[in-house]
Protein backbone atom coordinates (compact mmCIF):
# COMPACT_ATOMS: atom_id res chain seq x y z
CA UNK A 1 -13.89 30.96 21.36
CA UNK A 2 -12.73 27.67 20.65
CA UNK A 3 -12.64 28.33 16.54
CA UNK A 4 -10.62 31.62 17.13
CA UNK A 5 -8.12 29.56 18.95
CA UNK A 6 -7.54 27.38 16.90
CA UNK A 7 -7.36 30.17 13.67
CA UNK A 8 -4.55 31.51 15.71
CA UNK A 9 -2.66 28.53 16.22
CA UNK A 10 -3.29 28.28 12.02
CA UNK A 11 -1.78 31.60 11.63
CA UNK A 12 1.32 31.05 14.07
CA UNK A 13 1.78 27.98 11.99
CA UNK A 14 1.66 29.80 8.79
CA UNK A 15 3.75 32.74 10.36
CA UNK A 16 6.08 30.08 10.96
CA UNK A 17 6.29 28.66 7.59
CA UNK A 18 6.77 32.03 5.86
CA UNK A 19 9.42 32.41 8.47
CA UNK A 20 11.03 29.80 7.57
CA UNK A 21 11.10 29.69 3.61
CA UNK A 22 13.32 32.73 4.14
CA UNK A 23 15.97 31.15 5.94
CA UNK A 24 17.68 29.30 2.99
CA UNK A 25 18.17 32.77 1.13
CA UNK A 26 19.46 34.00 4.59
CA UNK A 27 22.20 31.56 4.61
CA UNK A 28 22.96 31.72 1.33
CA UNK A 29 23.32 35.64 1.29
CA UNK A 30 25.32 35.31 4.39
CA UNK A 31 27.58 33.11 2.29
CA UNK A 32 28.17 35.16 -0.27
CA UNK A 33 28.97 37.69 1.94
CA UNK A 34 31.87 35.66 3.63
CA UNK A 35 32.90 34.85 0.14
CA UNK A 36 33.48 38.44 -1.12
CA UNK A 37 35.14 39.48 2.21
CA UNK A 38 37.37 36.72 1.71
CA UNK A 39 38.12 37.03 -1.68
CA UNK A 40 38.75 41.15 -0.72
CA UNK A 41 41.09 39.80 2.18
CA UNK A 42 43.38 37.53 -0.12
CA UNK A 43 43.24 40.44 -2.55
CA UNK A 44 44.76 42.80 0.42
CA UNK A 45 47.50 40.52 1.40
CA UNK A 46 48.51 39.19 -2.49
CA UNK A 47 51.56 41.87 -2.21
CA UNK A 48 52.83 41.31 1.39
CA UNK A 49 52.22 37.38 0.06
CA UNK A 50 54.77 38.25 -3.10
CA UNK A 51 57.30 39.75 -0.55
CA UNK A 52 57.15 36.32 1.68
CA UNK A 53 57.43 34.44 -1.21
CA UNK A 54 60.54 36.16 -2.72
CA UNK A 55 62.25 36.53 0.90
CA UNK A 56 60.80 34.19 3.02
CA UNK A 57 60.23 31.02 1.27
CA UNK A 58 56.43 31.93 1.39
CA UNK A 59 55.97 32.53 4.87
CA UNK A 60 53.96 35.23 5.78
CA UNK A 61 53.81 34.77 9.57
CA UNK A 62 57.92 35.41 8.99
CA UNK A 63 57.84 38.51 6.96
CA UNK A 64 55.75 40.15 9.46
CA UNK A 65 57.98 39.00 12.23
CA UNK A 66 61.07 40.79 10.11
CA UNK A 67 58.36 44.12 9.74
CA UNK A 68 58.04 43.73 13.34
CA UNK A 69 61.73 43.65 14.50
CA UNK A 70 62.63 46.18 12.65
CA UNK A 71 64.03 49.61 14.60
CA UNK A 72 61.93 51.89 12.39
CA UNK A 73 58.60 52.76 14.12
CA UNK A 74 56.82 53.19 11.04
CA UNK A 75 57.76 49.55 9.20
CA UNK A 76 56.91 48.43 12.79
CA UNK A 77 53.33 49.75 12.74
CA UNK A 78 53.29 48.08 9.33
CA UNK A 79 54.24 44.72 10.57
CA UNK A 80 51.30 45.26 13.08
CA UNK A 81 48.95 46.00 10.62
CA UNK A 82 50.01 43.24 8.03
CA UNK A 83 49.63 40.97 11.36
CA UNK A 84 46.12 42.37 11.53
CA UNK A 85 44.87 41.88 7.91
CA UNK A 86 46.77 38.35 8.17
CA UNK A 87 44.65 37.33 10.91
CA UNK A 88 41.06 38.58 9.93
CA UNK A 89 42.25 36.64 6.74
CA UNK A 90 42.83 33.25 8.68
CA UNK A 91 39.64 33.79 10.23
CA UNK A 92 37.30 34.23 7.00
CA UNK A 93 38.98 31.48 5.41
CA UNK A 94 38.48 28.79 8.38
CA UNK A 95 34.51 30.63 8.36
CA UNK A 96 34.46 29.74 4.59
CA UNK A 97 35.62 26.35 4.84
CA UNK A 98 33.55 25.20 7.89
CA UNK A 99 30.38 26.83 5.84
CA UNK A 100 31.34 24.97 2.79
CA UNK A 101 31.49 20.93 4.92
CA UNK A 102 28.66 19.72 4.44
CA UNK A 103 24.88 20.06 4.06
CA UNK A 104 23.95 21.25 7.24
CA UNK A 105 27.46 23.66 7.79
CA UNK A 106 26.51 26.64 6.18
CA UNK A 107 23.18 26.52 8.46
CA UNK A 108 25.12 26.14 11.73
CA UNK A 109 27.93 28.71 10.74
CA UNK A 110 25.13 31.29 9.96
CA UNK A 111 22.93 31.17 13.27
CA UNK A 112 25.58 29.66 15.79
CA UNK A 113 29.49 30.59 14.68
CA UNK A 114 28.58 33.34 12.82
CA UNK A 115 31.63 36.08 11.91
CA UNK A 116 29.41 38.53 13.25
CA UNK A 117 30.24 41.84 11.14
CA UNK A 118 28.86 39.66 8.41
CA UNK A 119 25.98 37.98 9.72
CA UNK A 120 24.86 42.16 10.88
CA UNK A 121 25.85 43.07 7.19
CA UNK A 122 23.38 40.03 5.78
CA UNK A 123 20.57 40.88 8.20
CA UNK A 124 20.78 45.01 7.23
CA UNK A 125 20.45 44.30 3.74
CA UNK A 126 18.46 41.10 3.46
CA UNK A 127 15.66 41.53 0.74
CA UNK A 128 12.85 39.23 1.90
CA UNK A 129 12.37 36.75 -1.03
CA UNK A 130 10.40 33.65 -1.41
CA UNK A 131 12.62 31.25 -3.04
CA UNK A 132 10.67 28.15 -3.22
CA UNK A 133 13.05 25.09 -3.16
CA UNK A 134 12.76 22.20 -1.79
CA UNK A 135 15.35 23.16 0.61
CA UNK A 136 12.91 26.55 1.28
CA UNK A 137 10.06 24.68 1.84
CA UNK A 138 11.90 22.44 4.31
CA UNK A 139 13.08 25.19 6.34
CA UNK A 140 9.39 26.47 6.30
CA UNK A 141 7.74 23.31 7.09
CA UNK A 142 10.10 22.81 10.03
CA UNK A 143 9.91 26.16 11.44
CA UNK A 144 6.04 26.23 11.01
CA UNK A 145 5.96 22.89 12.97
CA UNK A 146 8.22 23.86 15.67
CA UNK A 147 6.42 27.17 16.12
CA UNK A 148 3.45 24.76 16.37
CA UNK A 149 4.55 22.61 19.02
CA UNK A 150 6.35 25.04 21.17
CA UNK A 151 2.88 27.07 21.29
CA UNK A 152 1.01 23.65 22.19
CA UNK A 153 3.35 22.48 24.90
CA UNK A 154 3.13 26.74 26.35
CA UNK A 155 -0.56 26.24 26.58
CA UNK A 156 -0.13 22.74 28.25
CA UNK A 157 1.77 24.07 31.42
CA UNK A 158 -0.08 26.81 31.24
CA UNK A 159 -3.44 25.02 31.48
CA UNK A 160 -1.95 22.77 34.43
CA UNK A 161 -0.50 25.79 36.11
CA UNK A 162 -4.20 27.63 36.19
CA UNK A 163 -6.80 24.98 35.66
CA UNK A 164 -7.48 23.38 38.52
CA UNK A 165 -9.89 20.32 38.48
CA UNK A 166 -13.34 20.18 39.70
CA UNK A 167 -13.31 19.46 43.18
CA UNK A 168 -16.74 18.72 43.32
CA UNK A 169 -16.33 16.46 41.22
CA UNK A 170 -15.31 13.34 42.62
CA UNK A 171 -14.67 9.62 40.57
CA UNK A 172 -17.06 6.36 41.55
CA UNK A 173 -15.71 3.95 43.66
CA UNK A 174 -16.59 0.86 43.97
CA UNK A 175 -18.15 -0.20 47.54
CA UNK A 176 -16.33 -3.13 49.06
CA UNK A 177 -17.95 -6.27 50.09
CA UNK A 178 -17.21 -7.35 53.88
């Protein structure tokens, strides 16, 4: 019993590293993701961008105000919708530059700040691939380890919760000498 136990703690472990190789692909899909939605957001404001330039000294946030004011419902709408597309823009470029600080960024903006349409988008059409890079087998390593030691620690408490010691069994003491 012992032997099967501890071939599945080998293939949790395992499960764990082939888990885990796939997450640098992951993140990297995800960021080319948020990099063609960004590129197809700066694409669908470069005219309203032309008008703010020529009218408004560049400022976007004022030609919309202008759409906004005006009297005619349907420029109105417009000036809504620019507003829209303006600010999904602002979003996927702050997303783009916090995935593109450092190292470690692009990691953290995939699995905890996410733009979640995206993230859904990567995991829907992820092609499971084995890229084996150093930063690959990291991931793998880590994940296979972690799987590890979360499994061994689960046993732990529950071995203490449901093992009870031998009550029979009691330790020698010593007699004293009066």
């Amino acid at each position: 019993m012992k032997r099967l136990f501890e071939y599945f703690r080998l293939a949790l472990f395992v499960g764990g590293v082939l888990i885990g190789v796939q997450v640098p692909s992951f993140v990297d899909q995800y960021g080319q993701r948020l990099a063609a939605h960004t590129l197809e957001s700066d694409r669908g404001l470069k005219d309203f961008q032309r008008d703010a330039d020529t009218y408004f000294d560049g400022d976007l946030q004022r030609l919309i105000t202008h759409y906004q004011a005006n009297p005619d419902q349907i420029i109105n709408n417009g000036g809504r919708n620019i507003a829209t597309l303006y600010a999904r823009n602002k979003q996927l470029q702050q997303a783009l530059t916090a995935f593109s600080a450092s190292r470690l960024s692009p990691y953290v903006q995939t699995f905890l700040n996410p733009v979640s349409e995206i993230r859904s988008q990567a995991i829907a059409s992820y092609d499971f691939t084995i890229a084996l890079n150093q930063d690959a087998i990291i991931a793998g390593l880590l994940t296979g380890l972690l799987i590890g030691l979360c499994l061994e620690l689960l046993l732990s408490i529950l071995k203490l919760m449901f093992i009870r010691p031998n009550q029979n069994h009691r330790p020698h003491r010593p007699r004293r000498s009066i």
